[in-house]
PDB file of N, CA and C in Angstrom:
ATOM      1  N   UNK A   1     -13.205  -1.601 -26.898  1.00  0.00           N
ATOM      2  CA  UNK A   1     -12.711  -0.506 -26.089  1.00  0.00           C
ATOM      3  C   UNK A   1     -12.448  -1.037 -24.687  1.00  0.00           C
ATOM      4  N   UNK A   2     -10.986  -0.721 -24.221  1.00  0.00           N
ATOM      5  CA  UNK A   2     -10.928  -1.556 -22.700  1.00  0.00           C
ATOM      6  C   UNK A   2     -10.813  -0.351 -22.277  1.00  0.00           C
ATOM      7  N   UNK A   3     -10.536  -0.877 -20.619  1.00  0.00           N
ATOM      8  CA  UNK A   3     -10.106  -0.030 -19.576  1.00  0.00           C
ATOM      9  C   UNK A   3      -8.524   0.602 -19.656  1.00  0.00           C
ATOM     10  N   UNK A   4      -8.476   1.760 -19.429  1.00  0.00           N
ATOM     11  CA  UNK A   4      -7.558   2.903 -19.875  1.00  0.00           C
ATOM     12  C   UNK A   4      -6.363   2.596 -18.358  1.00  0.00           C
ATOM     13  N   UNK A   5      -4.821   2.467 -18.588  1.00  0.00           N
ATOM     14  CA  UNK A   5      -3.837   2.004 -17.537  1.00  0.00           C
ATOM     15  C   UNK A   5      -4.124   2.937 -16.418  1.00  0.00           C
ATOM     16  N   UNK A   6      -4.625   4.212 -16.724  1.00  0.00           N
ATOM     17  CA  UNK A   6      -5.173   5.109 -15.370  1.00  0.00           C
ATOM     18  C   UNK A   6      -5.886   4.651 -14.513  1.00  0.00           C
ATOM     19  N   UNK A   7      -7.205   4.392 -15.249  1.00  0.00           N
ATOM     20  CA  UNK A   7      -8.212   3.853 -14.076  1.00  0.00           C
ATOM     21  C   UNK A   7      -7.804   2.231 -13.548  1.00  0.00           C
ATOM     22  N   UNK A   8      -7.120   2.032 -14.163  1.00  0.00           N
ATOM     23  CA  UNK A   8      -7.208   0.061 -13.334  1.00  0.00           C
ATOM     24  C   UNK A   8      -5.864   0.752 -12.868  1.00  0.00           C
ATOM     25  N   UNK A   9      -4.934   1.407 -12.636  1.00  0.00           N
ATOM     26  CA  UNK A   9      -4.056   2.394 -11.603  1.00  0.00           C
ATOM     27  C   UNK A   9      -4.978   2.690 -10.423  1.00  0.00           C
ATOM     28  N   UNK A  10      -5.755   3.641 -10.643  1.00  0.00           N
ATOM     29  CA  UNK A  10      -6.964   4.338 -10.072  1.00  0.00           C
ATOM     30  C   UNK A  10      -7.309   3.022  -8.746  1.00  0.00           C
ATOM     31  N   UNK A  11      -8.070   1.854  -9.574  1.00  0.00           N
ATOM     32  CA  UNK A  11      -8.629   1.091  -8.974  1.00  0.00           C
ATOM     33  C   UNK A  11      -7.504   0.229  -7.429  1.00  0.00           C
ATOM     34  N   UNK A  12      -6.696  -0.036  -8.353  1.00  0.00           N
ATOM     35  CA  UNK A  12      -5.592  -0.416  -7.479  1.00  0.00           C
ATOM     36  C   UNK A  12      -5.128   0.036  -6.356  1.00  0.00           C
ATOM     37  N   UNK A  13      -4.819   1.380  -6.554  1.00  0.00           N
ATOM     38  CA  UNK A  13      -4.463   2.247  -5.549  1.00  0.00           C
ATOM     39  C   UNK A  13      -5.601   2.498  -4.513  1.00  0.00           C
ATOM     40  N   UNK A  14      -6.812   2.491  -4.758  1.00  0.00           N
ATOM     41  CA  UNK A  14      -8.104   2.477  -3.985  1.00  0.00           C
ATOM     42  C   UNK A  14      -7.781   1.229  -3.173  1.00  0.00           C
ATOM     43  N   UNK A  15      -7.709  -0.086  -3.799  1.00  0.00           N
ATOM     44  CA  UNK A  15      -7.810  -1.373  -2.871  1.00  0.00           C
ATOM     45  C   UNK A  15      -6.654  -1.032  -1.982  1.00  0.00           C
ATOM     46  N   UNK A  16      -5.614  -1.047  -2.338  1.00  0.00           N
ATOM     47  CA  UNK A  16      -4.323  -0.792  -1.719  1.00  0.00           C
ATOM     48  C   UNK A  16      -4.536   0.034   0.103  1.00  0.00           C
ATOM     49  N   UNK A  17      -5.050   1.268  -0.718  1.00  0.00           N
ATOM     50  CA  UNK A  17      -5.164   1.895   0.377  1.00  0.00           C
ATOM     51  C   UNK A  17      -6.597   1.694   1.422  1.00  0.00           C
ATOM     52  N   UNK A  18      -7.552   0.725   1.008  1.00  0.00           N
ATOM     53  CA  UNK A  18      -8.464  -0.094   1.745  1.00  0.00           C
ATOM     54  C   UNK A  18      -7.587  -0.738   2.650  1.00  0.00           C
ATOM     55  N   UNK A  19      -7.145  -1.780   1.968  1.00  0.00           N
ATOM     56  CA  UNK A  19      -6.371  -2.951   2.867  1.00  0.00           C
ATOM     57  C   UNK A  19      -5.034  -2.181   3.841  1.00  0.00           C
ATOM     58  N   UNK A  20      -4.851  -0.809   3.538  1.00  0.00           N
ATOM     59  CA  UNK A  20      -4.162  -0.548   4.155  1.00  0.00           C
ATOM     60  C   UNK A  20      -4.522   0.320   5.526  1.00  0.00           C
ATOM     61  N   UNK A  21      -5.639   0.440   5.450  1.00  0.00           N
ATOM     62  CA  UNK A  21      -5.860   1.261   6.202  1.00  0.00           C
ATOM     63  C   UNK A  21      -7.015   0.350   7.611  1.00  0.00           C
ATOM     64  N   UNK A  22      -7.346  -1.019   6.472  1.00  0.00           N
ATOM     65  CA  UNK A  22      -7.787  -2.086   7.501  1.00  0.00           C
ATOM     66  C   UNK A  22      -6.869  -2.632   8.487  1.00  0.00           C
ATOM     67  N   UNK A  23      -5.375  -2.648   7.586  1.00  0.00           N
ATOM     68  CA  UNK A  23      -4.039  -3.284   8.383  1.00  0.00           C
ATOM     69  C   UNK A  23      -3.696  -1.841   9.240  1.00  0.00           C
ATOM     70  N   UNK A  24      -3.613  -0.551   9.238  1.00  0.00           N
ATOM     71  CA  UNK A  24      -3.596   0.184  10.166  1.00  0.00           C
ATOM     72  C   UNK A  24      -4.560   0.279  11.620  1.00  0.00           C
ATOM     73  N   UNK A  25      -5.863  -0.338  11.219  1.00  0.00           N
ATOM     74  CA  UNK A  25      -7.064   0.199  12.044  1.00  0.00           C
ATOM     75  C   UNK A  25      -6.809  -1.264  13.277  1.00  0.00           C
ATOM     76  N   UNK A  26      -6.353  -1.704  12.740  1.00  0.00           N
ATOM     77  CA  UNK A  26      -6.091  -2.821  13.798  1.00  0.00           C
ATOM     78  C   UNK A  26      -6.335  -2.937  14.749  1.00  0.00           C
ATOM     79  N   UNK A  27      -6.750  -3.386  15.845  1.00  0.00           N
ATOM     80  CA  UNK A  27      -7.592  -3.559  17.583  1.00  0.00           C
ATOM     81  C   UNK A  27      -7.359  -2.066  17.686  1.00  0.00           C
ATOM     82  N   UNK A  28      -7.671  -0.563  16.816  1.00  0.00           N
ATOM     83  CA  UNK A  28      -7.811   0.602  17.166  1.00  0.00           C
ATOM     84  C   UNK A  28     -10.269   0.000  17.374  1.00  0.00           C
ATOM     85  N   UNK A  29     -10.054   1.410  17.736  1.00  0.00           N
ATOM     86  CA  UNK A  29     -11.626   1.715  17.678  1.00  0.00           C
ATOM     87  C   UNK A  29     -12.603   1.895  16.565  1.00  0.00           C
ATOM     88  N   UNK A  30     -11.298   2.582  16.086  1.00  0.00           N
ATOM     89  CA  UNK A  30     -12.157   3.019  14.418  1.00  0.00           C
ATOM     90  C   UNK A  30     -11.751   2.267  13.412  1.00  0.00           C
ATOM     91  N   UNK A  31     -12.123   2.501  12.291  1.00  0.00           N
ATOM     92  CA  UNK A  31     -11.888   1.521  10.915  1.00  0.00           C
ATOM     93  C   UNK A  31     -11.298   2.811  10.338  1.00  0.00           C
ATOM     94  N   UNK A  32     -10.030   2.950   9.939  1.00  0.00           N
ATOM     95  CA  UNK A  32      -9.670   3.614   8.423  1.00  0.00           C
ATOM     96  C   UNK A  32      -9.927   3.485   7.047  1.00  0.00           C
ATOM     97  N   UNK A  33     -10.377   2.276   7.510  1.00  0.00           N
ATOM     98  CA  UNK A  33      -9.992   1.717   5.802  1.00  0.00           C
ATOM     99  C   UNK A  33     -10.961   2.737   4.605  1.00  0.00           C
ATOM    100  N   UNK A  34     -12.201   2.843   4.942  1.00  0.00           N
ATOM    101  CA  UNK A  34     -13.256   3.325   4.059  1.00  0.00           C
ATOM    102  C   UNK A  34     -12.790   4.795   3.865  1.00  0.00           C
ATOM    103  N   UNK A  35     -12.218   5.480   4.677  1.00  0.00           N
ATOM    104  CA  UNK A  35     -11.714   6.610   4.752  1.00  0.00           C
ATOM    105  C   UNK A  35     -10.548   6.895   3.864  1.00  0.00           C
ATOM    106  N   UNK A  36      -9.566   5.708   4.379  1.00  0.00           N
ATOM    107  CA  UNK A  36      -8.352   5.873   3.147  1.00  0.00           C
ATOM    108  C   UNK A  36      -8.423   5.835   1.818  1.00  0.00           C
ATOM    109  N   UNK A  37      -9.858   5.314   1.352  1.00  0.00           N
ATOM    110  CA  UNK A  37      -9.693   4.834   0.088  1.00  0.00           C
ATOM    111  C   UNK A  37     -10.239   5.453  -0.458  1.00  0.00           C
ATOM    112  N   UNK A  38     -11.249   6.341   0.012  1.00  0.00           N
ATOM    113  CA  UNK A  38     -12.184   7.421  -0.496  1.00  0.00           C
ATOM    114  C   UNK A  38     -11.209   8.933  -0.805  1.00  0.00           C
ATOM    115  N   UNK A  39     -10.424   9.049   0.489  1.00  0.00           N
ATOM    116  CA  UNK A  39      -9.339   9.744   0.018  1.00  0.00           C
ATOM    117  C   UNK A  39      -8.591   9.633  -1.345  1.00  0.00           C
ATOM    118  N   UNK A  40      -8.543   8.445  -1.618  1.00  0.00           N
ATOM    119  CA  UNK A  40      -7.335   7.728  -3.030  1.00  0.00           C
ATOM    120  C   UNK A  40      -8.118   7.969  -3.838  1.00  0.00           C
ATOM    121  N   UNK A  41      -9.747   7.555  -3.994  1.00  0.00           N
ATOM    122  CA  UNK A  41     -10.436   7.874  -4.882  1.00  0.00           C
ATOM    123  C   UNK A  41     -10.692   9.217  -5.362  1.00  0.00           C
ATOM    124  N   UNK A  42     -10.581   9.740  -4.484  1.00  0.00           N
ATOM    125  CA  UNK A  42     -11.368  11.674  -4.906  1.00  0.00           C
ATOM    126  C   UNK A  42      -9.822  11.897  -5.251  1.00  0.00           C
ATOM    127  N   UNK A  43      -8.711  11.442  -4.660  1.00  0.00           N
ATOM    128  CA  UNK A  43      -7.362  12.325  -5.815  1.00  0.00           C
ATOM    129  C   UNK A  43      -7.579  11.848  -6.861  1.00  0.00           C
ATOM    130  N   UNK A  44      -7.865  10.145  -7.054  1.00  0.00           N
ATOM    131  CA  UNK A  44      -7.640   9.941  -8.805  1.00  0.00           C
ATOM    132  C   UNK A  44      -8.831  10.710  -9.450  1.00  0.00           C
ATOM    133  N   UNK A  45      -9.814  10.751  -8.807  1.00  0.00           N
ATOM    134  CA  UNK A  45     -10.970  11.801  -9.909  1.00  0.00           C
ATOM    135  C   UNK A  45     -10.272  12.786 -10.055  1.00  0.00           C
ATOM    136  N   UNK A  46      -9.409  13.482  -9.232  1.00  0.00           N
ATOM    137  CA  UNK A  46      -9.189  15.195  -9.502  1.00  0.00           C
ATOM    138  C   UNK A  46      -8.069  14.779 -10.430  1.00  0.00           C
ATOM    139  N   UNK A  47      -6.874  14.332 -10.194  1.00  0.00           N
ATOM    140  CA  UNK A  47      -6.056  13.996 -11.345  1.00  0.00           C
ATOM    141  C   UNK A  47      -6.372  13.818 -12.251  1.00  0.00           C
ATOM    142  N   UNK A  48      -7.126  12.835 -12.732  1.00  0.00           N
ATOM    143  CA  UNK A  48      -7.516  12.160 -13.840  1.00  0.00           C
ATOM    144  C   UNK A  48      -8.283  12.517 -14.702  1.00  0.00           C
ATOM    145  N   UNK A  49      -9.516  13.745 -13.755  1.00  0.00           N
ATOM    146  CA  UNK A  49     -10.640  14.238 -14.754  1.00  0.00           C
ATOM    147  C   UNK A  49     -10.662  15.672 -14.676  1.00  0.00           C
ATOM    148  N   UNK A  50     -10.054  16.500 -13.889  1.00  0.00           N
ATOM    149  CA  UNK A  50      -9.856  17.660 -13.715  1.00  0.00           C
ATOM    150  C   UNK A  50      -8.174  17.841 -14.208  1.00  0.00           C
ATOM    151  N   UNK A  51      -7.342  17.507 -14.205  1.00  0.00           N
ATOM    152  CA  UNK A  51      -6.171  17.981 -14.721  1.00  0.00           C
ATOM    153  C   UNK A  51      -5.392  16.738 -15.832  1.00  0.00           C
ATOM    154  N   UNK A  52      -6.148  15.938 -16.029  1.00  0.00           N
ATOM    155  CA  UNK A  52      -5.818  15.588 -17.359  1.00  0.00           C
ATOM    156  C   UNK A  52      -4.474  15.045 -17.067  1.00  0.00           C
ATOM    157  N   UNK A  53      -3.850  14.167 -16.317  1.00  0.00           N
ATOM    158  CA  UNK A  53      -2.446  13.979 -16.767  1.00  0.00           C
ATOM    159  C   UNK A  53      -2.264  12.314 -17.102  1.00  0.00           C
ATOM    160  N   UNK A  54      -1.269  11.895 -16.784  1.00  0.00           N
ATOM    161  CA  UNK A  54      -0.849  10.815 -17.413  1.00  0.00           C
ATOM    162  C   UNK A  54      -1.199   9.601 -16.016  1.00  0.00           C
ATOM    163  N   UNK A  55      -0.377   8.652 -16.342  1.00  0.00           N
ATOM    164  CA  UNK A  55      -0.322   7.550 -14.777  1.00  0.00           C
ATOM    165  C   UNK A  55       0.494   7.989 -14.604  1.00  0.00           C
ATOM    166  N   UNK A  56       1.902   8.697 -14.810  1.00  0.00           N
ATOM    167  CA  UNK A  56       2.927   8.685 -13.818  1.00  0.00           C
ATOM    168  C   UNK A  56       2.536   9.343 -12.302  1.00  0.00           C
ATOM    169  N   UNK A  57       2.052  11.304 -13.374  1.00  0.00           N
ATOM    170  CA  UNK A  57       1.569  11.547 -12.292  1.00  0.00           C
ATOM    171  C   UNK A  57       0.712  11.267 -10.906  1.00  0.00           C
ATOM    172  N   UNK A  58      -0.328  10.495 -11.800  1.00  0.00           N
ATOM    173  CA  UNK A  58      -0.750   9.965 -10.649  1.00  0.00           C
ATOM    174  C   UNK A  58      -0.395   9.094  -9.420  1.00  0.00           C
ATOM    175  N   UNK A  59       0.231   8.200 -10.268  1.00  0.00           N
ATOM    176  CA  UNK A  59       1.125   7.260  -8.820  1.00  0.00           C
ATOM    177  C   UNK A  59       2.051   8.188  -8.155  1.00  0.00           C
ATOM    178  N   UNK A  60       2.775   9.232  -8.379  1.00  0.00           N
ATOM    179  CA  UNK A  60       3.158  10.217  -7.698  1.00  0.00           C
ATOM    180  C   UNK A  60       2.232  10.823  -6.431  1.00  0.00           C
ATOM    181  N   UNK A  61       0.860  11.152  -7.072  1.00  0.00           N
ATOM    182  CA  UNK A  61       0.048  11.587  -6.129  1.00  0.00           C
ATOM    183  C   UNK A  61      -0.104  10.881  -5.640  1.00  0.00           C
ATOM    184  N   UNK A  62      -0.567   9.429  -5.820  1.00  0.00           N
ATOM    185  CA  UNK A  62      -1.164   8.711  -4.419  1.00  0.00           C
ATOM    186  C   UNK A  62      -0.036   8.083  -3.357  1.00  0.00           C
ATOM    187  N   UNK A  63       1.614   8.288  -4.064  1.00  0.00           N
ATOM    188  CA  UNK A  63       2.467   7.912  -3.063  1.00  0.00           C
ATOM    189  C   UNK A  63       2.625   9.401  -2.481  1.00  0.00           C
ATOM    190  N   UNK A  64       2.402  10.615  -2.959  1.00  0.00           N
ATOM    191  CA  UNK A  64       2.926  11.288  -1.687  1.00  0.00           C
ATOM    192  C   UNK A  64       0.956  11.213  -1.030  1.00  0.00           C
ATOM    193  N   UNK A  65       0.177  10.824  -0.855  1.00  0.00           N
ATOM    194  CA  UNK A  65      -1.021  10.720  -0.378  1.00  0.00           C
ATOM    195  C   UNK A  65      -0.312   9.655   0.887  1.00  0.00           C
ATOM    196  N   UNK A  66       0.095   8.999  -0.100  1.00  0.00           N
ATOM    197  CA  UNK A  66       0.213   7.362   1.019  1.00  0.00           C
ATOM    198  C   UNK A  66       1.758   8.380   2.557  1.00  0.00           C
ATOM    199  N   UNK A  67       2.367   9.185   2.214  1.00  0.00           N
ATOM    200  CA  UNK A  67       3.133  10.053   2.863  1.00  0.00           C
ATOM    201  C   UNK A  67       2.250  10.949   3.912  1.00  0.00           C
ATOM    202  N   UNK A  68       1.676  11.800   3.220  1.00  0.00           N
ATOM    203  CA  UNK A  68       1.017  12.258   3.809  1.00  0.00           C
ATOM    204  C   UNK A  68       0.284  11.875   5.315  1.00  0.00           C
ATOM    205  N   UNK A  69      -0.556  10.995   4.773  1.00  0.00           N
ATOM    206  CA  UNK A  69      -1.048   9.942   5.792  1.00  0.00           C
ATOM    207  C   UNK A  69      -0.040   9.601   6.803  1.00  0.00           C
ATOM    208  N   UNK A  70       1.055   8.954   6.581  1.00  0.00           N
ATOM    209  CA  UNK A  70       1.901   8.229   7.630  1.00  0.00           C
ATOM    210  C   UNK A  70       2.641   9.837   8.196  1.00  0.00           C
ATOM    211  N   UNK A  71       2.367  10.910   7.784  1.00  0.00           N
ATOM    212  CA  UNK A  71       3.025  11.879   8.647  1.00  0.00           C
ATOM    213  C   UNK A  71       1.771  12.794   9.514  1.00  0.00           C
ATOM    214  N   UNK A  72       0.638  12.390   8.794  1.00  0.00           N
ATOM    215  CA  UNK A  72       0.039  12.962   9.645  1.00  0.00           C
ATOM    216  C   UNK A  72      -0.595  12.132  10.811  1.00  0.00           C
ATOM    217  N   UNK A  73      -0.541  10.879  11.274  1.00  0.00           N
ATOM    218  CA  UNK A  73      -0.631   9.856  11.669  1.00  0.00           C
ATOM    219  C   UNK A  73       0.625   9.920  12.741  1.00  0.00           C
ATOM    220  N   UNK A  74       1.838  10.061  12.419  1.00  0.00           N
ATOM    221  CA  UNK A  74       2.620  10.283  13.197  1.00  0.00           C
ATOM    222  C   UNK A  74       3.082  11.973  13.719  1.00  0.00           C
ATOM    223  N   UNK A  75       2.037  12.552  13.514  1.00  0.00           N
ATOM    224  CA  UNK A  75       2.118  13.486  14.294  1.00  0.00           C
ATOM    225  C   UNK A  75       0.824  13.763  15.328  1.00  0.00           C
ATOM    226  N   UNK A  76      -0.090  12.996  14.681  1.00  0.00           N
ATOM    227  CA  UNK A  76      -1.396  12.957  15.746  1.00  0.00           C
ATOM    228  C   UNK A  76      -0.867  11.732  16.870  1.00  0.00           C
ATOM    229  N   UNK A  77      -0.227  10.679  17.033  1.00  0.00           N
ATOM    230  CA  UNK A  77      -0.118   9.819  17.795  1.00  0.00           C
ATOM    231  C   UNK A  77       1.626   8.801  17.648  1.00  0.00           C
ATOM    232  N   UNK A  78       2.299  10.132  18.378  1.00  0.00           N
ATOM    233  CA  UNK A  78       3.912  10.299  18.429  1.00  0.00           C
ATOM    234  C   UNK A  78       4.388   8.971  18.997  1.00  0.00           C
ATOM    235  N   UNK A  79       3.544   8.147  19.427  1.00  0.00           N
ATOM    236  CA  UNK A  79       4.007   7.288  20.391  1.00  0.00           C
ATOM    237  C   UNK A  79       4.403   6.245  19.805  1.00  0.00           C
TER     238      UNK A  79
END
């Protein structure tokens, strides 16, 4: 029995949005990273174990997640 294309999706998208949020936090004050990824994580639980869908959906969710972020990011700090 292996690992199911969701969760090593799942997993991916977690690192992704680690390293991405380390490459955002950059000479800032704070660290994103642990934040971003915990975010990525609690959507793939709700996708994945509460509504049952496939991987497409999910990479859907975590790219409009990964949206989300860069708009709310650019509306907290316009500059």
């Amino acid at each position: 029995m292996g690992i199911s294309l969701e969760v090593v999706l799942a997993i991916v998208c977690a690192v992704t949005f680690f390293r991405a949020g380390r490459f955002e936090s950059d000479g800032e004050a704070y660290d994103y990273s642990f934040v971003w990824s915990l975010m990525s994580v609690l959507l793939s639980a709700l996708v994945l174990i509460f509504l049952k869908v496939s991987w497409g959906i999910l990479l859907l969710c975590q790219v409009g997640l990964f949206f989300g972020i860069g708009v709310f990011r650019a509306l907290r700090d316009p500059s």
